[in-house]
C-alpha atoms as a PDB file:
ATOM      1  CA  UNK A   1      95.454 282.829  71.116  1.00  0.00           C
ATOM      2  CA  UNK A   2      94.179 283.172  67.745  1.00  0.00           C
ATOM      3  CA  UNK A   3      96.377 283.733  64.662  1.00  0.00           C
ATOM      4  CA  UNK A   4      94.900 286.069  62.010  1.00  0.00           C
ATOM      5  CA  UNK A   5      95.793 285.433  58.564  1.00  0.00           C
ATOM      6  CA  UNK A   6      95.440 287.600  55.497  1.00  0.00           C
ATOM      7  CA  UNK A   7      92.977 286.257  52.648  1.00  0.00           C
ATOM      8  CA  UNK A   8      92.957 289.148  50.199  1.00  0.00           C
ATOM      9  CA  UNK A   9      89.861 290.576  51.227  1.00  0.00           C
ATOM     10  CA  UNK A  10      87.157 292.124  54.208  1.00  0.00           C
ATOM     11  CA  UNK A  11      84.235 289.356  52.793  1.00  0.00           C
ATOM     12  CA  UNK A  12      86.511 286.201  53.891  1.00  0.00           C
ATOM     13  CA  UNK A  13      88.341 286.011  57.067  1.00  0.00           C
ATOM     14  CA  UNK A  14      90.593 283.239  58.434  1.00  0.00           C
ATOM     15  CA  UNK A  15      92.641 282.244  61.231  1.00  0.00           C
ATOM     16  CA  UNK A  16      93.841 279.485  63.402  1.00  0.00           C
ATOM     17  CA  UNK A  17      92.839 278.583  66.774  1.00  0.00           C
ATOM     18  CA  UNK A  18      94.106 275.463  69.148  1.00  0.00           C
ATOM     19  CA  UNK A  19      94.603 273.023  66.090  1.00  0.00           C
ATOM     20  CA  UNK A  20      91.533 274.576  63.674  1.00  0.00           C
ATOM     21  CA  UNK A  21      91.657 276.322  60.807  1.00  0.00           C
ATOM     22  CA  UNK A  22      88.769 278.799  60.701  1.00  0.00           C
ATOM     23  CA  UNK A  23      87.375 280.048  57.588  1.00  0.00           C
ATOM     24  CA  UNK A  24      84.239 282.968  57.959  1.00  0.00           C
ATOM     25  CA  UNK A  25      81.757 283.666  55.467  1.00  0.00           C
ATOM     26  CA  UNK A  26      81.906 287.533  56.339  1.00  0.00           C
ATOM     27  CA  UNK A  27      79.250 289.401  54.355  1.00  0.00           C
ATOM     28  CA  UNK A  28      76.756 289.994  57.069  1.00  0.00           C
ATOM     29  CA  UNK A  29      74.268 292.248  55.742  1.00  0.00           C
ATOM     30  CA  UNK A  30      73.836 290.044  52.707  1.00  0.00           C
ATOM     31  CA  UNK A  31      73.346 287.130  55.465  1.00  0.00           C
ATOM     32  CA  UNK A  32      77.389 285.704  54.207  1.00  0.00           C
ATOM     33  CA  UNK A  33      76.345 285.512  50.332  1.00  0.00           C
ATOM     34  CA  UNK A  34      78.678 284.605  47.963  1.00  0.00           C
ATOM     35  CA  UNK A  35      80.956 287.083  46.420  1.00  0.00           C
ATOM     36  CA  UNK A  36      83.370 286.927  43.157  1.00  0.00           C
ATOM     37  CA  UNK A  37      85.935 288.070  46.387  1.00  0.00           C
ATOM     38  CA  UNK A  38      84.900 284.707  48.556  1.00  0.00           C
ATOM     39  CA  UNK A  39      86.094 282.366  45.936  1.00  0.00           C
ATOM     40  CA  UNK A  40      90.088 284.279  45.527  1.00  0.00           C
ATOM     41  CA  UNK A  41      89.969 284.184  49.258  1.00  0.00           C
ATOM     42  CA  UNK A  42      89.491 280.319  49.594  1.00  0.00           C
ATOM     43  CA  UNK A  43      92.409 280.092  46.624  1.00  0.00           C
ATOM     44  CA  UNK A  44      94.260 281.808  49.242  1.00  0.00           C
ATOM     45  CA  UNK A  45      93.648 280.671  52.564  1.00  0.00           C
ATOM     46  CA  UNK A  46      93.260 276.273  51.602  1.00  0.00           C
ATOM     47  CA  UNK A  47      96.743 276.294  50.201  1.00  0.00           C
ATOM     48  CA  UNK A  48      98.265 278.000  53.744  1.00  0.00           C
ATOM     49  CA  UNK A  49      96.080 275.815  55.591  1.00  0.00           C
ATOM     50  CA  UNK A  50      97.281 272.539  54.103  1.00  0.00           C
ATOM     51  CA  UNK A  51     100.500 273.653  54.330  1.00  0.00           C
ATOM     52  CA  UNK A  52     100.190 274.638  58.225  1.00  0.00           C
ATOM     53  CA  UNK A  53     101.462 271.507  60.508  1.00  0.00           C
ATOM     54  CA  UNK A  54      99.478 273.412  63.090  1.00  0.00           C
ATOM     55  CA  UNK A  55      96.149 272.993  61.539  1.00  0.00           C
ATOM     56  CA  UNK A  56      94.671 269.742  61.750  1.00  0.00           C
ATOM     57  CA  UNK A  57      90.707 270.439  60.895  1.00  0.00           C
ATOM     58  CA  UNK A  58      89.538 273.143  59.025  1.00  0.00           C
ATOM     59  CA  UNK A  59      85.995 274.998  59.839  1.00  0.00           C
ATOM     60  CA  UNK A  60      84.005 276.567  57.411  1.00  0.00           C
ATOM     61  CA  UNK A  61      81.494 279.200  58.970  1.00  0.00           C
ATOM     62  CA  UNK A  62      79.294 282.235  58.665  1.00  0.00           C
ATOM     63  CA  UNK A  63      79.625 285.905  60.556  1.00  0.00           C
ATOM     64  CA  UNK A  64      76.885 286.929  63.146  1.00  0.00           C
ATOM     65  CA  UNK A  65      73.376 284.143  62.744  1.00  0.00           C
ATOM     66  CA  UNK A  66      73.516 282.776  58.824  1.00  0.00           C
ATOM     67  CA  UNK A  67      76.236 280.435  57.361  1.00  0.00           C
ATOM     68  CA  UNK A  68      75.118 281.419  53.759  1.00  0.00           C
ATOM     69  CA  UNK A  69      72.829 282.532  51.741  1.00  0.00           C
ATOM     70  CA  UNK A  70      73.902 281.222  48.912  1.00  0.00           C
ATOM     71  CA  UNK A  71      74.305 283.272  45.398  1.00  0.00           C
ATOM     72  CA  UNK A  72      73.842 287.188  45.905  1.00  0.00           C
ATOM     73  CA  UNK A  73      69.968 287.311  44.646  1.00  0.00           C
ATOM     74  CA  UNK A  74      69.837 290.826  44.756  1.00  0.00           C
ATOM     75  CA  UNK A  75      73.510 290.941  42.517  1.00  0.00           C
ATOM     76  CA  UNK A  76      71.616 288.779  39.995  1.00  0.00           C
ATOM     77  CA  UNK A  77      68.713 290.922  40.250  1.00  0.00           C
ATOM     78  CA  UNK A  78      70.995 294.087  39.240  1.00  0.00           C
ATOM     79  CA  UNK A  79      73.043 292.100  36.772  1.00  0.00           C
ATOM     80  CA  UNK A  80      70.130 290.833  34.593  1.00  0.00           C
ATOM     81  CA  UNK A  81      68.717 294.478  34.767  1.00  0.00           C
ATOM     82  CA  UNK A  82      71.667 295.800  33.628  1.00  0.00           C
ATOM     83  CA  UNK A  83      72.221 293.337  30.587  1.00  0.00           C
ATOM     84  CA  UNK A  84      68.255 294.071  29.368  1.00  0.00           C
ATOM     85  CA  UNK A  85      69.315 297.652  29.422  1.00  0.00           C
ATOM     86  CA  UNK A  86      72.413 297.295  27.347  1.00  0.00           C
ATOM     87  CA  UNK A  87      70.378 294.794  24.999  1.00  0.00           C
ATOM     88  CA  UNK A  88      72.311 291.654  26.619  1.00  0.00           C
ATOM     89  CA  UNK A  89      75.546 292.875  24.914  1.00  0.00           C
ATOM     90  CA  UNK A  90      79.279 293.550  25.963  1.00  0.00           C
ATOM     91  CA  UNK A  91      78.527 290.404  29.144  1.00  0.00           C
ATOM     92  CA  UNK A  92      80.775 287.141  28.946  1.00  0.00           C
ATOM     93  CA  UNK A  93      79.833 284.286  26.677  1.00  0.00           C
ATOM     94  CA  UNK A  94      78.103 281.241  27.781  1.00  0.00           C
ATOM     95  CA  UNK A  95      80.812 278.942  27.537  1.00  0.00           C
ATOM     96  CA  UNK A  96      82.955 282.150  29.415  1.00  0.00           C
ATOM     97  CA  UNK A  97      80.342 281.705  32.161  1.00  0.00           C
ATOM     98  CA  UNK A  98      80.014 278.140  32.347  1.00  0.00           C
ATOM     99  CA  UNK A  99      84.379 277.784  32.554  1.00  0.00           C
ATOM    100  CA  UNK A 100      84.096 280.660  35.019  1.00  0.00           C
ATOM    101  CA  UNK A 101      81.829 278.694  37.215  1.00  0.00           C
ATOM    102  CA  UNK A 102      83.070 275.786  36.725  1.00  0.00           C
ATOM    103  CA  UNK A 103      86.619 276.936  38.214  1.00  0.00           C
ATOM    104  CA  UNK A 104      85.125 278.361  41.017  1.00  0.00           C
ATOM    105  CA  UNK A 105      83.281 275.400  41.874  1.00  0.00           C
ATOM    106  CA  UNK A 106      86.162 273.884  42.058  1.00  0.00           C
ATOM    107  CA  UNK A 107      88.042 275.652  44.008  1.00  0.00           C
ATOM    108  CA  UNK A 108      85.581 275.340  46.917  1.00  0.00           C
ATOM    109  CA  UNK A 109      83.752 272.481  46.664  1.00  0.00           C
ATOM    110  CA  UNK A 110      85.620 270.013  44.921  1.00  0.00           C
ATOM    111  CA  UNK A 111      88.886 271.177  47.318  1.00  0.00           C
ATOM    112  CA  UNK A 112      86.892 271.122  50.243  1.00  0.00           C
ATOM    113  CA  UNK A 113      85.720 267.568  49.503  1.00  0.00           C
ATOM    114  CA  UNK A 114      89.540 266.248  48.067  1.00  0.00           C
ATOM    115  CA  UNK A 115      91.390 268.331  50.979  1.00  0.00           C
ATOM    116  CA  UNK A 116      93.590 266.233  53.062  1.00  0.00           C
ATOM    117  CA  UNK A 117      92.300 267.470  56.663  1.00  0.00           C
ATOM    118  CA  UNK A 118      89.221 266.817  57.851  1.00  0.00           C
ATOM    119  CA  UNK A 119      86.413 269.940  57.111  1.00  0.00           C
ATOM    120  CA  UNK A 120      84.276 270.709  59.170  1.00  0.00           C
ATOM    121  CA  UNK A 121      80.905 273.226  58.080  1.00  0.00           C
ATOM    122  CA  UNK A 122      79.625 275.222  60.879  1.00  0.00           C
ATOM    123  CA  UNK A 123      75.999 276.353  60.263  1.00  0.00           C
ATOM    124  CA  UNK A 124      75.598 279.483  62.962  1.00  0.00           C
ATOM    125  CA  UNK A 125      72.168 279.771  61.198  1.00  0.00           C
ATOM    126  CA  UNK A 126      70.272 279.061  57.479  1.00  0.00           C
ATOM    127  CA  UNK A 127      72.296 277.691  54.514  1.00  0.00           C
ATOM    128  CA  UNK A 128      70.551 278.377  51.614  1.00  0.00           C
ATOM    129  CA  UNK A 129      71.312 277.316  47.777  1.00  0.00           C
ATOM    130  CA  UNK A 130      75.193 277.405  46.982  1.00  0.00           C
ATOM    131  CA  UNK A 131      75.932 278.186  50.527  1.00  0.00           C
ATOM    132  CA  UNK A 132      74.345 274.903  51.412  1.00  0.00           C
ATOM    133  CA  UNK A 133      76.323 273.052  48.427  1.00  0.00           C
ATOM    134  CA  UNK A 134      79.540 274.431  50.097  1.00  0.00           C
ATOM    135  CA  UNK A 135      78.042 273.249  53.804  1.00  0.00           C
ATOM    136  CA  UNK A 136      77.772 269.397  51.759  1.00  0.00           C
ATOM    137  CA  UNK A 137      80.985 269.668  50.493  1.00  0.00           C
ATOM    138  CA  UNK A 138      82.279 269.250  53.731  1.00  0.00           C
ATOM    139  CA  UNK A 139      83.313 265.596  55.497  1.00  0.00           C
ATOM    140  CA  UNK A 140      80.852 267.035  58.748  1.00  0.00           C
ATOM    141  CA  UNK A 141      77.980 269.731  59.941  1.00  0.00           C
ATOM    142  CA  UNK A 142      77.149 271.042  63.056  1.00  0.00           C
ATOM    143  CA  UNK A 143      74.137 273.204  62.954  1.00  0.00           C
ATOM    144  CA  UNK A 144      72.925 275.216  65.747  1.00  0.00           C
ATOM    145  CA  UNK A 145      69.424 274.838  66.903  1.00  0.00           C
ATOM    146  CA  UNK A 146      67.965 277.798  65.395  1.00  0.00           C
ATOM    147  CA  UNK A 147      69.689 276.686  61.469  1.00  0.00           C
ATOM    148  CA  UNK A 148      67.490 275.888  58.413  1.00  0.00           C
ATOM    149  CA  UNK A 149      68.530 273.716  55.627  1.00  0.00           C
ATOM    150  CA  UNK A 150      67.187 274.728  51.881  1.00  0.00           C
ATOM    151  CA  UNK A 151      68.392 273.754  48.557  1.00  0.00           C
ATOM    152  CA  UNK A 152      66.162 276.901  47.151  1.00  0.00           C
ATOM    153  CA  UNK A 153      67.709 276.732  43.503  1.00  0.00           C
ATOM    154  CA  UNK A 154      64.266 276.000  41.559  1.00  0.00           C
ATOM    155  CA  UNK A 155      62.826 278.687  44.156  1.00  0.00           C
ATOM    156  CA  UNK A 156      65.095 281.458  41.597  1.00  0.00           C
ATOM    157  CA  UNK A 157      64.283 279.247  38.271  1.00  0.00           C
ATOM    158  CA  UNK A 158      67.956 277.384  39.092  1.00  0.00           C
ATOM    159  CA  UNK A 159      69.063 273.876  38.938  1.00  0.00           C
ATOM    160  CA  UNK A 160      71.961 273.859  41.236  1.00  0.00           C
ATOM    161  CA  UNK A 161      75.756 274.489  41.876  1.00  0.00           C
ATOM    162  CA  UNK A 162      78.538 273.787  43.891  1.00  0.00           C
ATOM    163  CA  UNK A 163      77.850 270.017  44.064  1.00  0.00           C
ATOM    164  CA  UNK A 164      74.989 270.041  46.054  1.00  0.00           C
ATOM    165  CA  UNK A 165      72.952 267.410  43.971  1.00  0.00           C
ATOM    166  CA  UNK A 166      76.075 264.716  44.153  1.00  0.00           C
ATOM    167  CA  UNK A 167      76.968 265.302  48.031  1.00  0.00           C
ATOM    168  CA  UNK A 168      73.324 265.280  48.595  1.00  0.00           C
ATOM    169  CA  UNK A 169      72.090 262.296  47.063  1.00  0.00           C
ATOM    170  CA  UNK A 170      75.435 260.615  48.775  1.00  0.00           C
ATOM    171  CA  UNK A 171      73.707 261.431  52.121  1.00  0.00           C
ATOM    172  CA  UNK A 172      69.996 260.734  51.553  1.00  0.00           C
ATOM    173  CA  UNK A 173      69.235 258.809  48.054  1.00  0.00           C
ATOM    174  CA  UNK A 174      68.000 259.856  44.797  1.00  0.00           C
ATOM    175  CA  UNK A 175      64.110 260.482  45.381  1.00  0.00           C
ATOM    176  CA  UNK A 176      64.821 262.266  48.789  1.00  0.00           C
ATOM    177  CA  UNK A 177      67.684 264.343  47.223  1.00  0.00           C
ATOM    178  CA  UNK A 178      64.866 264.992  43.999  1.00  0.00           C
ATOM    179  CA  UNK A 179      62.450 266.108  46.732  1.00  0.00           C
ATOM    180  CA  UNK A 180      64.452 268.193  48.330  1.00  0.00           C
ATOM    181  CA  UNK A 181      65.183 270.036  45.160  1.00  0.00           C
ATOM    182  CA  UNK A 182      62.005 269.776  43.086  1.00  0.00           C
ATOM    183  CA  UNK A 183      60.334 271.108  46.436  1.00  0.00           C
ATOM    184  CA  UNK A 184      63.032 273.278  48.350  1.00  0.00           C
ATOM    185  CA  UNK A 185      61.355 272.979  51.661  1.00  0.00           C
ATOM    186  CA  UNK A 186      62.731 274.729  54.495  1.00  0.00           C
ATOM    187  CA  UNK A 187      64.775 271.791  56.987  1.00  0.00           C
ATOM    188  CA  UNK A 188      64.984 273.095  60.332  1.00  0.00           C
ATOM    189  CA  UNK A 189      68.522 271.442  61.899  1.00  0.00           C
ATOM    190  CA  UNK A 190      66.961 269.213  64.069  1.00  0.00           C
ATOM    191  CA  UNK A 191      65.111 267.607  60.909  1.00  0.00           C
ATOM    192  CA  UNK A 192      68.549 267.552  58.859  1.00  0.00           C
ATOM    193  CA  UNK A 193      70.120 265.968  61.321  1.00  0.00           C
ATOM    194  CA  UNK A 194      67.448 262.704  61.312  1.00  0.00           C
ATOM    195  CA  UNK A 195      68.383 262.900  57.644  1.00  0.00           C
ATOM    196  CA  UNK A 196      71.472 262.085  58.039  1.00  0.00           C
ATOM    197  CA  UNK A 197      72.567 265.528  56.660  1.00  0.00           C
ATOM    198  CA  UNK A 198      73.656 266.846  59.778  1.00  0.00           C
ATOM    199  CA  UNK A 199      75.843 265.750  61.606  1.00  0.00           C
ATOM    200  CA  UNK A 200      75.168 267.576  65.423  1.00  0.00           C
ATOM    201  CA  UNK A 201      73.116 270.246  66.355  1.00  0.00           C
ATOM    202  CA  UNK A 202      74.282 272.367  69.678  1.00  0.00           C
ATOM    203  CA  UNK A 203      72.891 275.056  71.161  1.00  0.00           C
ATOM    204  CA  UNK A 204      72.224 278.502  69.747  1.00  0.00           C
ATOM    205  CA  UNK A 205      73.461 280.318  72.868  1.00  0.00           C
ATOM    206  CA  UNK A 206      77.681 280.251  71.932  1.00  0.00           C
ATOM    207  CA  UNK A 207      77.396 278.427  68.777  1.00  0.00           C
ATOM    208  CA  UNK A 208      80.771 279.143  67.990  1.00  0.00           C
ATOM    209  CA  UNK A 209      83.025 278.163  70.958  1.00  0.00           C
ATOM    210  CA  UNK A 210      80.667 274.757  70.747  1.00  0.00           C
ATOM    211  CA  UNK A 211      82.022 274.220  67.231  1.00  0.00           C
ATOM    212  CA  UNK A 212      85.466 275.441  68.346  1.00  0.00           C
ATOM    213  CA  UNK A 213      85.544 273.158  70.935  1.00  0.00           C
ATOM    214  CA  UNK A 214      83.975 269.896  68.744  1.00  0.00           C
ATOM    215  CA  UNK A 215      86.808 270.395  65.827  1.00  0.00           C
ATOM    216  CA  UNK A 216      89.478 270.917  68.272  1.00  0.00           C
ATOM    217  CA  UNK A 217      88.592 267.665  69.708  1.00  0.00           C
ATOM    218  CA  UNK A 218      88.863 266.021  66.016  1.00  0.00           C
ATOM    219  CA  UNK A 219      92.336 268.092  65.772  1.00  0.00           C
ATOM    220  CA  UNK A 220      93.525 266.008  68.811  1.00  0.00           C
ATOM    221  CA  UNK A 221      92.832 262.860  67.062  1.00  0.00           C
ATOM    222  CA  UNK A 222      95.784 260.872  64.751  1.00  0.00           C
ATOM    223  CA  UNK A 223      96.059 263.298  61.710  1.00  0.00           C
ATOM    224  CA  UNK A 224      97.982 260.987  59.222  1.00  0.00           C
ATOM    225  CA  UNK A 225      95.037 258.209  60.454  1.00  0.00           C
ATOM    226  CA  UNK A 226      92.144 260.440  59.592  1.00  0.00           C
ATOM    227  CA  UNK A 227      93.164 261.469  56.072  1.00  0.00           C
ATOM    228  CA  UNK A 228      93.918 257.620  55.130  1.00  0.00           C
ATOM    229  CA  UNK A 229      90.220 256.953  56.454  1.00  0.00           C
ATOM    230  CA  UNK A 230      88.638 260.218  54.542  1.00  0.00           C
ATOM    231  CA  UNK A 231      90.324 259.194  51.286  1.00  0.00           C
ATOM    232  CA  UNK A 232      89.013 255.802  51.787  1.00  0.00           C
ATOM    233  CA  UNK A 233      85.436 257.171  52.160  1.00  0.00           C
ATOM    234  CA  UNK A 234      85.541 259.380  49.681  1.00  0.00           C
ATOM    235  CA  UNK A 235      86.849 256.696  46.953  1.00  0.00           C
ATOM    236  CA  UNK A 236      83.880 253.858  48.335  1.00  0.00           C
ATOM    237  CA  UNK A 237      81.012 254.909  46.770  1.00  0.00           C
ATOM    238  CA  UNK A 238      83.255 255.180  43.260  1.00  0.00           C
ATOM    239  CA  UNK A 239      85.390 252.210  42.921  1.00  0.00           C
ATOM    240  CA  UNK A 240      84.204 247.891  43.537  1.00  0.00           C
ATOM    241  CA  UNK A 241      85.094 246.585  46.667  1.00  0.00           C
ATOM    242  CA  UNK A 242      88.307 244.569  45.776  1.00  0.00           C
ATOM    243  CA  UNK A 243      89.645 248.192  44.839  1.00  0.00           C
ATOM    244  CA  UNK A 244      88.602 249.664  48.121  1.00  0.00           C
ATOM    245  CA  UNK A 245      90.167 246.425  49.846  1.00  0.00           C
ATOM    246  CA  UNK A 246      93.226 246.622  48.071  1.00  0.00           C
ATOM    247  CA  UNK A 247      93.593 250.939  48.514  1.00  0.00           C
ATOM    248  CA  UNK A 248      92.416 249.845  52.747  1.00  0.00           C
ATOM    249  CA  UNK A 249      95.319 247.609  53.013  1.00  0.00           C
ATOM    250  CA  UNK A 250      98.262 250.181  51.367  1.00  0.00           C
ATOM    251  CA  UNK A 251      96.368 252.592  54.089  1.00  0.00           C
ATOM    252  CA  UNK A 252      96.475 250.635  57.120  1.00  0.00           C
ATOM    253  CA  UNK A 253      99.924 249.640  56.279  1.00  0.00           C
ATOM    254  CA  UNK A 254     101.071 252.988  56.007  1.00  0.00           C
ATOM    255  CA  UNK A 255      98.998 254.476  59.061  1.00  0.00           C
ATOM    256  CA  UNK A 256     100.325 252.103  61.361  1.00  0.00           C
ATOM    257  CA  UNK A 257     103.742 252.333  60.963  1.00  0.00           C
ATOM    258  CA  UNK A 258     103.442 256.192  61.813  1.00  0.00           C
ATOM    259  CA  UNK A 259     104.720 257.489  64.873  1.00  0.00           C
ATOM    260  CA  UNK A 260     101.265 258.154  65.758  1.00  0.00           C
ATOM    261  CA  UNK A 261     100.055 254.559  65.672  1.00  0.00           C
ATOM    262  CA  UNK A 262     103.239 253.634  67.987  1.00  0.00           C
ATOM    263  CA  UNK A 263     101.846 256.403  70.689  1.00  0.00           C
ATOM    264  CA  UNK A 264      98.494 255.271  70.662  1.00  0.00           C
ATOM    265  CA  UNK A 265      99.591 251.754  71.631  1.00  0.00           C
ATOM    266  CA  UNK A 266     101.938 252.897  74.071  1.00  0.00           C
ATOM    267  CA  UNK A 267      98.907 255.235  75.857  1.00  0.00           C
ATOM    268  CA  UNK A 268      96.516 252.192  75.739  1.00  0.00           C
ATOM    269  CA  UNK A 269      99.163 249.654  77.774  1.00  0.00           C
ATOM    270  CA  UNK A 270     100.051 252.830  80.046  1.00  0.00           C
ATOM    271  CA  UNK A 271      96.008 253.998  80.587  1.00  0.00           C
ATOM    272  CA  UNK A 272      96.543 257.467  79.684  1.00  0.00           C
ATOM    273  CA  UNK A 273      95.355 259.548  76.764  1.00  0.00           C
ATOM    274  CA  UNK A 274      97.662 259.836  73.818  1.00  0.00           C
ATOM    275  CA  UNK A 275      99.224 262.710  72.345  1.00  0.00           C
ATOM    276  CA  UNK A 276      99.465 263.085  68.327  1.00  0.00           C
ATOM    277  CA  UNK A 277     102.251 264.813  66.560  1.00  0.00           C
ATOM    278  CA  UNK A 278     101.205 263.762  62.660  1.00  0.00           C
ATOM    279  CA  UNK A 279     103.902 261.676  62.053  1.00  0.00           C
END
């Protein structure tokens, strides 16, 4: 049975469920935009997750058939109105906006990409602009059949947020990453997925008891193992190799002298599956 848990408001929701950590984007008649509300309902809910022996892998998803849509478009529309009618007075400063987005980018993506548990993005449908940053940020996406894939900043006269230029360039190069955003072509799921950029696509029909299922079978996995290998990964493409050799070795010592690594060579002499505990 699911546990509910409170985030602070309607437009995030979050619970647990056999081992996963479920986050929903939950704005669906702005197709799960993001909202100044989203961002103090991650700062809630990440901190109770990593703090939750229960939750093993966290999933990041969208209410109904979108993941996200990225910034609210029509918010900036009304915003930008509303500052040419007041003479573009009494709004923040620039280097007010530019701290105030820079914290919240932080707070998602950069915690999402640092967090200690695997993440998982679920794309029920398109992830557009931020909302695709956010998918990146994660360690893995599953898509379902019917999701699309667009960077769409330079579509609104943007350059980009949320990390999506770094995570993507990590997954596809430089000149495919510059073509995706210079262009902002629409990537249906089974086309991000030959990219490299997805990681599975399953079936519309049930979406998300198919992504349920997939991160609870990364929940039953070693725990302490997988966040030694995802800090490992993360720090390769930053640091030589003698560094990455030298941080591998501190990791594999301290991995297998778990409790974990003792049960998973008991279960291979015995033939039978073993049974993690994250310790």
């Amino acid at each position: 049975m699911a546990r509910q848990l409170e985030t602070g408001t309607d437009d995030l929701l979050a619970r647990v469920e056999g081992g996963v950590g479920v986050i929903t984007l939950h704005r669906p008649k702005r197709r799960n935009a993001l909202s100044t509300a989203m961002y103090g309902g991650f700062d809630t809910v990440l901190p109770r997750f990593l703090a939750d022996d229960e939750v093993r892998v966290v999933m990041v998803t969208g209410t109904g058939t979108a993941f996200c849509a990225g910034g609210d478009v029509k918010q900036m529309d009304e915003n930008n109105q509303s500052a040419a009618e007041s003479g573009g007075g009494g709004g923040l400063s620039v280097e007010e906006t530019v701290a105030e987005l820079r914290l919240r980018q932080r707070s998602v993506s950069l915690t999402l990409h640092r967090f200690p548990k695997p993440v998982v993005a679920a794309l029920p449908g398109p992830a557009a602009g931020a909302g695709l940053s956010i998918a990146l940020s994660a360690d893995l996406r599953i898509a379902a059949e019917r999701a699309i894939l667009v960077t769409a900043f330079t579509s609104i006269g943007a350059s980009g947020d949320f990390g999506g230029s770094w995570f993507l360039t990590r997954l596809v190069g430089q000149a495919k990453a510059k073509e995706l955003y210079f262009w902002s072509p629409r990537l249906p799921a089974s086309e991000a997925e030959r990219l490299g950029i997805v990681n599975k696509v399953l079936p519309d029909e049930d979406f998300e008891q198919h992504a349920l299922d997939y991160c609870a079978e990364l929940a039953a996995r070693a725990p302490i193992g997988l966040r030694y290998a995802k800090e490992n990964i993360n720090r390769a493409l930053d640091v030589d190799l003698a560094s990455a050799l030298d941080a591998e070795a501190l990791a594999m010592r301290l991995s297998m002298s778990t409790d974990d690594h003792a049960e998973a060579a008991a279960a291979f002499v015995e033939k039978r599956p073993p049974v993690f505990h994250g310790r």
